[in-house]
PDB file of N, CA and C in Angstrom:
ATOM      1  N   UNK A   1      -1.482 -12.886  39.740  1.00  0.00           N
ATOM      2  CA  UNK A   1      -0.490 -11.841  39.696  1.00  0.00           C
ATOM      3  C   UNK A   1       0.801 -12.289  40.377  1.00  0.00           C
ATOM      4  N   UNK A   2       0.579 -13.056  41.529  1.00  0.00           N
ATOM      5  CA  UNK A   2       2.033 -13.424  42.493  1.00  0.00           C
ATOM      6  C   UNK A   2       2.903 -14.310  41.430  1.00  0.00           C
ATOM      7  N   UNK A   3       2.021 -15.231  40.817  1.00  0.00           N
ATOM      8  CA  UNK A   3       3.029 -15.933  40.201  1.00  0.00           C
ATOM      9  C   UNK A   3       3.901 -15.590  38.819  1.00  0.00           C
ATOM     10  N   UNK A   4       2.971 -14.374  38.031  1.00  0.00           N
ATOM     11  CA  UNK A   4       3.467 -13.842  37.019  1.00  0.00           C
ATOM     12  C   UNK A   4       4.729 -13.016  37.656  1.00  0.00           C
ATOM     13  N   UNK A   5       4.665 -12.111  39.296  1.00  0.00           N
ATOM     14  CA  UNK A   5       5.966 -11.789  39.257  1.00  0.00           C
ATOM     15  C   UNK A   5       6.983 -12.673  39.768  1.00  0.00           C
ATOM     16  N   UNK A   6       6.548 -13.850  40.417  1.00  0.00           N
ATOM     17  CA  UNK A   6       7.746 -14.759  40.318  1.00  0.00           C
ATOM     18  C   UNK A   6       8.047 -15.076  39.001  1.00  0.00           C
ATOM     19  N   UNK A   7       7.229 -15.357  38.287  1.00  0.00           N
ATOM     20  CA  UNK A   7       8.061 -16.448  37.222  1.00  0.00           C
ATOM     21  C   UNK A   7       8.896 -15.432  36.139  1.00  0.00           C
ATOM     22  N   UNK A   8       7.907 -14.167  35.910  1.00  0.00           N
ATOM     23  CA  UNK A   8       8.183 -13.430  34.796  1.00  0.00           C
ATOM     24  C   UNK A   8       8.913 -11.744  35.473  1.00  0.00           C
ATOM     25  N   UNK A   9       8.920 -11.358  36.663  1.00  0.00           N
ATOM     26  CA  UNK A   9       8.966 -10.114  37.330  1.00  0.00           C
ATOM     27  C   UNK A   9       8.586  -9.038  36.922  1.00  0.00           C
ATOM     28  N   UNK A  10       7.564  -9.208  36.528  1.00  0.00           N
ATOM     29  CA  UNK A  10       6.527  -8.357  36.346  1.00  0.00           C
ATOM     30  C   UNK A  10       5.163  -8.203  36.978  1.00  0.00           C
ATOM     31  N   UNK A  11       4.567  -6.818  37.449  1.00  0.00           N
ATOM     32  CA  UNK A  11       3.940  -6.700  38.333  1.00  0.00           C
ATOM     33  C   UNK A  11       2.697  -6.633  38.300  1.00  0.00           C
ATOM     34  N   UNK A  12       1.564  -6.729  38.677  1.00  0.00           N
ATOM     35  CA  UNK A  12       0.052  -6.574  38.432  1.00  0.00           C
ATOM     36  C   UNK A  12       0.028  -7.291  37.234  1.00  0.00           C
ATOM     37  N   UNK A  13       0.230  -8.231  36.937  1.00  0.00           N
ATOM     38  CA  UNK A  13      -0.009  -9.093  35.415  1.00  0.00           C
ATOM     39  C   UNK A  13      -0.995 -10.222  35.673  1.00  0.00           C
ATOM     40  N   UNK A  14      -1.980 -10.139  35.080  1.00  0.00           N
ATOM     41  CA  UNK A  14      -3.231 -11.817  35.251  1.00  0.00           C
ATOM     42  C   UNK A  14      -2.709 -12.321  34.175  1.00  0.00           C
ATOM     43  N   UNK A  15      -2.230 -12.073  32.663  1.00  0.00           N
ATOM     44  CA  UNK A  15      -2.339 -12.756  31.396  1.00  0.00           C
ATOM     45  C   UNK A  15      -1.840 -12.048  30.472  1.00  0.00           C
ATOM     46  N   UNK A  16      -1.167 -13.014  29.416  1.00  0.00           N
ATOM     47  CA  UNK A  16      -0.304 -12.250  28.549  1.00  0.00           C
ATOM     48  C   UNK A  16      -1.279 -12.301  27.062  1.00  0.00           C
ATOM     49  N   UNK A  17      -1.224 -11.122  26.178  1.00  0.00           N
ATOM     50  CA  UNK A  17      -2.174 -11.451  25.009  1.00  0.00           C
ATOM     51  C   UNK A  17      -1.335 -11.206  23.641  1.00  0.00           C
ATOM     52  N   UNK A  18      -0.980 -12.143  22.932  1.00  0.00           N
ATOM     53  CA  UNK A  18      -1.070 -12.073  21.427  1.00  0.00           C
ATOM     54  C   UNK A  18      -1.807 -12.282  20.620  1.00  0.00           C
ATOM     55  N   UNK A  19      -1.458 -11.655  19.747  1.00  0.00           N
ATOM     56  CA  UNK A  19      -2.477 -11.943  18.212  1.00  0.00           C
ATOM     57  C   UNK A  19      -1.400 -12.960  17.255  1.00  0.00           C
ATOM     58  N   UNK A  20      -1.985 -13.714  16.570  1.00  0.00           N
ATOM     59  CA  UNK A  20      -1.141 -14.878  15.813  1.00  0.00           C
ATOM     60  C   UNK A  20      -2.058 -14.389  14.082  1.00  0.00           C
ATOM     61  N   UNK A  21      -1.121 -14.554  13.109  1.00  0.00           N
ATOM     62  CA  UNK A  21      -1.753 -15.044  11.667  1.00  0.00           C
ATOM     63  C   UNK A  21      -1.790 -16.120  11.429  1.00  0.00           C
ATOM     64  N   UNK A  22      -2.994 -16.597  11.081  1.00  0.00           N
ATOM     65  CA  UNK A  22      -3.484 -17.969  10.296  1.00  0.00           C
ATOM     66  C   UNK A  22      -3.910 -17.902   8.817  1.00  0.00           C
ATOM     67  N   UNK A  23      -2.645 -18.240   8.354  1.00  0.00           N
ATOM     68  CA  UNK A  23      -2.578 -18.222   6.320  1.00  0.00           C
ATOM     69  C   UNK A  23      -3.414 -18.820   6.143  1.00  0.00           C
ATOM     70  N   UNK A  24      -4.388 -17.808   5.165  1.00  0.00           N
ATOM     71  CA  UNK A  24      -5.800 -18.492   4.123  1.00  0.00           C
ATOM     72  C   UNK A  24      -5.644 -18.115   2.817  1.00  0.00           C
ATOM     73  N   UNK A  25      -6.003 -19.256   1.845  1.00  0.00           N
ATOM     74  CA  UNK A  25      -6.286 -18.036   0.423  1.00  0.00           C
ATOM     75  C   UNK A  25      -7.188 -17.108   0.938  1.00  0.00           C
ATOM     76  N   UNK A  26      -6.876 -16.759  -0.734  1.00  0.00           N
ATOM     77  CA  UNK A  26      -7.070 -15.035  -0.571  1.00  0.00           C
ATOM     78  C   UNK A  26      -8.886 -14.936  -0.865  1.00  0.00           C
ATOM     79  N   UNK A  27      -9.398 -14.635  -0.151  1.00  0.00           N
ATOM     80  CA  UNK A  27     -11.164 -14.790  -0.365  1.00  0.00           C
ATOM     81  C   UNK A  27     -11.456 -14.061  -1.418  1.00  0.00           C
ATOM     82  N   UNK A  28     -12.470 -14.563  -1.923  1.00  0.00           N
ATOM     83  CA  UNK A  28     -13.270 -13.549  -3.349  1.00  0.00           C
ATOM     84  C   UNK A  28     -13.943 -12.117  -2.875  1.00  0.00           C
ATOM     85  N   UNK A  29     -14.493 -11.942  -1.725  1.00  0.00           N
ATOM     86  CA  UNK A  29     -14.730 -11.039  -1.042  1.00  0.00           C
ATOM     87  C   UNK A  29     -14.351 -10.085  -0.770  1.00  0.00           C
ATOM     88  N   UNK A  30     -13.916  -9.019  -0.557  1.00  0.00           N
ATOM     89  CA  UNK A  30     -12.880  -8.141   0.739  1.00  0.00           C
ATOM     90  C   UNK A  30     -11.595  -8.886   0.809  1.00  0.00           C
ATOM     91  N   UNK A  31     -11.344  -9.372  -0.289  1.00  0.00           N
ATOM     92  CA  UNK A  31      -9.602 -10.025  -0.100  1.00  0.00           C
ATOM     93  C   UNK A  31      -8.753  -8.779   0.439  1.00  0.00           C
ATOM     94  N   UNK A  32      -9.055  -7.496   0.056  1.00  0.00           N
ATOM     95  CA  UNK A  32      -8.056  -6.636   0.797  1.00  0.00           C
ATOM     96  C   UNK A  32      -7.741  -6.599   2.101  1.00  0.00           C
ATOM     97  N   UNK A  33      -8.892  -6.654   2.950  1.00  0.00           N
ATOM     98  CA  UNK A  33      -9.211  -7.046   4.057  1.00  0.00           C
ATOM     99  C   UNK A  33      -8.412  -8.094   4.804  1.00  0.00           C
ATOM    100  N   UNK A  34      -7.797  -8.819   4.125  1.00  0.00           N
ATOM    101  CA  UNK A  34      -7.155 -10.238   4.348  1.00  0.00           C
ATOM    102  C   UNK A  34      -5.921 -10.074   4.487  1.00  0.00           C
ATOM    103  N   UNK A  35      -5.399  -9.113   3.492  1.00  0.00           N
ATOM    104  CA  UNK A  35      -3.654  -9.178   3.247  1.00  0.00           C
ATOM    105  C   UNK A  35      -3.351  -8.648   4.159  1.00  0.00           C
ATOM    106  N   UNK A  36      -2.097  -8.944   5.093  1.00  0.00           N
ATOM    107  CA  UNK A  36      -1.575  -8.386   5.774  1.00  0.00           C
ATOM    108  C   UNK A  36      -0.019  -7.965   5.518  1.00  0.00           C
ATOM    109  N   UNK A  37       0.580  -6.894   6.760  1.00  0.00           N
ATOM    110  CA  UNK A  37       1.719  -6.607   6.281  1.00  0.00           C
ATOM    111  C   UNK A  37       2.852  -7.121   6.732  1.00  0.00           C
ATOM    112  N   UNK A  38       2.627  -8.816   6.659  1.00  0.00           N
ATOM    113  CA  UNK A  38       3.533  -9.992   6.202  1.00  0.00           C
ATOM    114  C   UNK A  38       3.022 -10.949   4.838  1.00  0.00           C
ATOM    115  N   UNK A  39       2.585  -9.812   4.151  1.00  0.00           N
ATOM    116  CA  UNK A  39       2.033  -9.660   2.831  1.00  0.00           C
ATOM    117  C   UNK A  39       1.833 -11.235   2.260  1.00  0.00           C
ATOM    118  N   UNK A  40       0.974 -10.862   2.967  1.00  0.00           N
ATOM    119  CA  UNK A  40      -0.112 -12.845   2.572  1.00  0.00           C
ATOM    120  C   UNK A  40      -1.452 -12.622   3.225  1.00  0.00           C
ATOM    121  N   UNK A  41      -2.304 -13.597   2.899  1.00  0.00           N
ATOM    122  CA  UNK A  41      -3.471 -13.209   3.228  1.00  0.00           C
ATOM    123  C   UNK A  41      -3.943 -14.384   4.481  1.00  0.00           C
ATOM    124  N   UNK A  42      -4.505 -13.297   5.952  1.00  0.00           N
ATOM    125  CA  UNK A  42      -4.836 -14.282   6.906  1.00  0.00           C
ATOM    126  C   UNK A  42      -6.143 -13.580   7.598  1.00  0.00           C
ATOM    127  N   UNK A  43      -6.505 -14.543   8.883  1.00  0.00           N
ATOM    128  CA  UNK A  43      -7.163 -14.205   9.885  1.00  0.00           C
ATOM    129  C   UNK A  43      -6.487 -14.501  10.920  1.00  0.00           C
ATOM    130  N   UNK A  44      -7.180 -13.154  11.872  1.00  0.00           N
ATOM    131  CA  UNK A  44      -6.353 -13.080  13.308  1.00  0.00           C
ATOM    132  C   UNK A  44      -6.818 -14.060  14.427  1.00  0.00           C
ATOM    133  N   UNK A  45      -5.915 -15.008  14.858  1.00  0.00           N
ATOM    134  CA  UNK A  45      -6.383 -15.478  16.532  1.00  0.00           C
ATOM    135  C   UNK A  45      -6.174 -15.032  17.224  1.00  0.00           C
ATOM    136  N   UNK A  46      -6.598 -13.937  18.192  1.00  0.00           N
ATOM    137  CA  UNK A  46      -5.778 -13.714  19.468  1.00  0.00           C
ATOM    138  C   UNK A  46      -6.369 -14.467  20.858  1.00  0.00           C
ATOM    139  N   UNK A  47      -5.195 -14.784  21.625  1.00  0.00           N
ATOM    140  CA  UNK A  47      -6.074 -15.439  23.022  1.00  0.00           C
ATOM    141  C   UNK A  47      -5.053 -14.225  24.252  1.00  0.00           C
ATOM    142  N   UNK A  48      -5.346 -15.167  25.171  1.00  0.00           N
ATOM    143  CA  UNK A  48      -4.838 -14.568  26.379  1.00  0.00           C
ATOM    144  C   UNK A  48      -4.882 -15.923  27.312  1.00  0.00           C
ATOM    145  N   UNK A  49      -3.255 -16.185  27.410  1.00  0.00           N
ATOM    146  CA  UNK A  49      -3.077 -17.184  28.565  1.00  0.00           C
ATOM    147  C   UNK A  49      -2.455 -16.877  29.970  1.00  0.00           C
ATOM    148  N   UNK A  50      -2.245 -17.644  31.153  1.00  0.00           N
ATOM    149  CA  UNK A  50      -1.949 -16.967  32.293  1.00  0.00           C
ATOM    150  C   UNK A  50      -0.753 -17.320  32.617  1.00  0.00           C
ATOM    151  N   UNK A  51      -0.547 -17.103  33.944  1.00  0.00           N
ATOM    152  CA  UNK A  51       1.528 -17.497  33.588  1.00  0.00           C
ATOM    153  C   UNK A  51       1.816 -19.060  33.984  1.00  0.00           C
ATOM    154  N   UNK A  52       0.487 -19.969  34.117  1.00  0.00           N
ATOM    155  CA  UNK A  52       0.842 -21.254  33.390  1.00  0.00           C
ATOM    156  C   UNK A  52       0.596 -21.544  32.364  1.00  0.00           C
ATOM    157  N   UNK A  53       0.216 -21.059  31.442  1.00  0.00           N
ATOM    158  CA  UNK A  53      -0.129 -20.776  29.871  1.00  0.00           C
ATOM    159  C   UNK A  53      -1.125 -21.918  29.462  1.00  0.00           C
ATOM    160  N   UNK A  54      -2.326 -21.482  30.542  1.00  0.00           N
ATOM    161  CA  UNK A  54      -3.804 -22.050  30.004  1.00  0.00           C
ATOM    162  C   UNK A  54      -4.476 -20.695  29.162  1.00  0.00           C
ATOM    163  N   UNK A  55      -5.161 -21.129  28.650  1.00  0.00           N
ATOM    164  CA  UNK A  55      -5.888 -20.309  27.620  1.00  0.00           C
ATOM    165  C   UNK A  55      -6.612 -19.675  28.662  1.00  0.00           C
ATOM    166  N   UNK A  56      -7.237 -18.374  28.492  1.00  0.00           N
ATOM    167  CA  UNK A  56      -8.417 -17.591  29.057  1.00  0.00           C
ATOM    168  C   UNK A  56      -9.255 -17.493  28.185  1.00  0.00           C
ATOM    169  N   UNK A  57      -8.877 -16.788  26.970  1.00  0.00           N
ATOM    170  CA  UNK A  57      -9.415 -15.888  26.240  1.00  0.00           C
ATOM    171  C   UNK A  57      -8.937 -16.590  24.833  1.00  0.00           C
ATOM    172  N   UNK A  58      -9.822 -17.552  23.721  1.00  0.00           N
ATOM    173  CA  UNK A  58      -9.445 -17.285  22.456  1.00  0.00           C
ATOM    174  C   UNK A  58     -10.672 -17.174  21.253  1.00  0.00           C
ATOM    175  N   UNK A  59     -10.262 -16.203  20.624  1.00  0.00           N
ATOM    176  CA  UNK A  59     -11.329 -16.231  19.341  1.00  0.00           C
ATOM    177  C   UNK A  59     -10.531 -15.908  18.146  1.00  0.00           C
ATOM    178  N   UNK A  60     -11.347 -16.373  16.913  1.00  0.00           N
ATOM    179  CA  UNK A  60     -10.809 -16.015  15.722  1.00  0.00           C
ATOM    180  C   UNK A  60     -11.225 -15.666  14.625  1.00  0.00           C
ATOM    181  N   UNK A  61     -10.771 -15.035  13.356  1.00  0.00           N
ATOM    182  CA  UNK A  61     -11.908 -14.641  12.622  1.00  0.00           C
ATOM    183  C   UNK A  61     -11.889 -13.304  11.987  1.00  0.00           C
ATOM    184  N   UNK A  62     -10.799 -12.361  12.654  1.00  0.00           N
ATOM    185  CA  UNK A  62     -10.645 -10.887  12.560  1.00  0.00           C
ATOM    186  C   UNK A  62      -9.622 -10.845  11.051  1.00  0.00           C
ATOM    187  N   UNK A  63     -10.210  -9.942  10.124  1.00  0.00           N
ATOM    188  CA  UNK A  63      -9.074  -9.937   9.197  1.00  0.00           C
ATOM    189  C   UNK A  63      -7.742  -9.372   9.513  1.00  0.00           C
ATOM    190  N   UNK A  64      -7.024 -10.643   8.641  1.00  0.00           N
ATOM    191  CA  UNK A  64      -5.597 -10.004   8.894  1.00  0.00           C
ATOM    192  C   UNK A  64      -5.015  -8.276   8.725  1.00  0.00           C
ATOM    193  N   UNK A  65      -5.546  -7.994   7.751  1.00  0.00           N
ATOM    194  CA  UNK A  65      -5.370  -6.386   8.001  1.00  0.00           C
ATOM    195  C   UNK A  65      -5.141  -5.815   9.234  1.00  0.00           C
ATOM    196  N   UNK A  66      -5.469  -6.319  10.317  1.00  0.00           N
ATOM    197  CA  UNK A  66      -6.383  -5.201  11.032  1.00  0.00           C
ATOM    198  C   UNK A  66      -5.055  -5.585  12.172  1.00  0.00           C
ATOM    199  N   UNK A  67      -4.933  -4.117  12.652  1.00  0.00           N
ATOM    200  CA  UNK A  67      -3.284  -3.836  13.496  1.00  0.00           C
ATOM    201  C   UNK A  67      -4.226  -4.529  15.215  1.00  0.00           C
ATOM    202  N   UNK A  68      -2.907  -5.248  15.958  1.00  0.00           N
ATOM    203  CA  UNK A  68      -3.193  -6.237  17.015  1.00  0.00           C
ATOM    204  C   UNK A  68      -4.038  -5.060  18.031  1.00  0.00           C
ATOM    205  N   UNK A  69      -3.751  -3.671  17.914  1.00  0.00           N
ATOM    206  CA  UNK A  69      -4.389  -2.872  18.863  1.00  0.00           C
ATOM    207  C   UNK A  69      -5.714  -2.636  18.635  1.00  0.00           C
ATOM    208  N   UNK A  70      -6.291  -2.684  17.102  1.00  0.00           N
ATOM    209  CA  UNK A  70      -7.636  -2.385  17.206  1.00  0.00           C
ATOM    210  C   UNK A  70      -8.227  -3.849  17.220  1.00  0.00           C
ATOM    211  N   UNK A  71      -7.715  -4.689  17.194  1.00  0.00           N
ATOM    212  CA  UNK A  71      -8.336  -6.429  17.501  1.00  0.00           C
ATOM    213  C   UNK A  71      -8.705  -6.035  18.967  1.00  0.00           C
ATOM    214  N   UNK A  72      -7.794  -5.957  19.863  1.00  0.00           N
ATOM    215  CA  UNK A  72      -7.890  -5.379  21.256  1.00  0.00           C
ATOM    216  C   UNK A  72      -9.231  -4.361  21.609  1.00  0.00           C
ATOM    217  N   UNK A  73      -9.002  -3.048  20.766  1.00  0.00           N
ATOM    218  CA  UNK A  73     -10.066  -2.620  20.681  1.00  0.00           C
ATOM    219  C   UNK A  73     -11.425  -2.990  20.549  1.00  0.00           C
ATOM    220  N   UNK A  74     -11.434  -3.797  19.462  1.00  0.00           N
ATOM    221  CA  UNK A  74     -12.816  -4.645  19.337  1.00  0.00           C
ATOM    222  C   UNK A  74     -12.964  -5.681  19.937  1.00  0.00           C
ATOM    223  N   UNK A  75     -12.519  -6.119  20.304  1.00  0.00           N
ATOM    224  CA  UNK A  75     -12.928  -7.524  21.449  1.00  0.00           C
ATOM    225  C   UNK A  75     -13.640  -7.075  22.543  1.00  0.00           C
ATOM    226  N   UNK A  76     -13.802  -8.847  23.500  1.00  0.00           N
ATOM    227  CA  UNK A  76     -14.515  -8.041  24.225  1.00  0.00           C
ATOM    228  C   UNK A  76     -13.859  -8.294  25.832  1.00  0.00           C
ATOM    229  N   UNK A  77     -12.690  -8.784  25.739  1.00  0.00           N
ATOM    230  CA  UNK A  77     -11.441  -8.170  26.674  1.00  0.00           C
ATOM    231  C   UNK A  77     -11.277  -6.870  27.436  1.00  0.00           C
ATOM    232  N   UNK A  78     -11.440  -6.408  26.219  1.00  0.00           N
ATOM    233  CA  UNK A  78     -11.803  -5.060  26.234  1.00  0.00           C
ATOM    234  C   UNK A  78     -12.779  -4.043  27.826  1.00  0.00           C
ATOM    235  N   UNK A  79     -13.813  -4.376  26.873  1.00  0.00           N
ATOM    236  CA  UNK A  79     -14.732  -4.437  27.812  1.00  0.00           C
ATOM    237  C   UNK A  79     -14.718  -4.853  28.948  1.00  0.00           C
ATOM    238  N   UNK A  80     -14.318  -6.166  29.012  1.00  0.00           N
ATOM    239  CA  UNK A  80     -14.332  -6.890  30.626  1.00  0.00           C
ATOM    240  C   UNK A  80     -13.479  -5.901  31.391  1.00  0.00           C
ATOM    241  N   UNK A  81     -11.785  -6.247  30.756  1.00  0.00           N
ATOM    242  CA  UNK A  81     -10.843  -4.903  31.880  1.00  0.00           C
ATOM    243  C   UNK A  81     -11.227  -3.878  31.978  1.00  0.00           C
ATOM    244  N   UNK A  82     -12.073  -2.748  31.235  1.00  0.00           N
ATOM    245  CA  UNK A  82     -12.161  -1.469  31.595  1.00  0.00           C
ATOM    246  C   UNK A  82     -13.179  -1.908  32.640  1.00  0.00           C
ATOM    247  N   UNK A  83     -14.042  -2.680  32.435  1.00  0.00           N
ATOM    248  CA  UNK A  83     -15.284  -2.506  33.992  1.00  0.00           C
ATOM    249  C   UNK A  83     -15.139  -3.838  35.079  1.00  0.00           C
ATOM    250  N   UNK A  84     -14.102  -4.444  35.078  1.00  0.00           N
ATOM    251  CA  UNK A  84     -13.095  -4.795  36.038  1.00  0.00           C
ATOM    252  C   UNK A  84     -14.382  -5.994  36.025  1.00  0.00           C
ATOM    253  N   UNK A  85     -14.768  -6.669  35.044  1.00  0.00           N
ATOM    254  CA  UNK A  85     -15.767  -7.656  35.523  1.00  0.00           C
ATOM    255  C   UNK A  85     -14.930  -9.238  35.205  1.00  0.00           C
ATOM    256  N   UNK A  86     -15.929 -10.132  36.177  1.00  0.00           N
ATOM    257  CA  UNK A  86     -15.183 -11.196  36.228  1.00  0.00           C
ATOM    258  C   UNK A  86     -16.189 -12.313  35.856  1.00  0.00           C
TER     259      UNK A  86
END
């Protein structure tokens, strides 16, 4: 946290999290599932790095459809912060 508010001034911060698209064709499957609305078809990576920007947290695999908050939702990030486990 000390160093995220030196570097970045922001407060109580362990790690910053995005979600990234990784362009795939379009699967035979649930291609709907895929397209997203940068209207191409992907899967989501999201990680979480710290404010020297090592990785914590990465997985991938989530269809692109799916909005960065319910990726959040379903992970298991999730989980860990609400019950403060380490």
């Amino acid at each position: 946290m000390e160093r995220f508010e030196e570097v970045c001034h922001f407060l109580k911060i362990v790690g910053a999290i995005d979600v990234c698209h990784i362009e795939i064709k379009a699967p035979h499957r649930n291609h709907e599932d895929y397209y997203n609305c940068k209207q191409l078809y992907s899967i989501l990576l999201p990680a979480i790095v710290d404010s020297e920007l090592l990785f914590w947290h990465i997985t991938i695999g989530y269809p692109g459809s799916l909005h960065d908050s319910r990726v959040l939702q379903l992970s298991q990030v999730k989980d860990l912060a609400e019950n403060d486990s380490r």
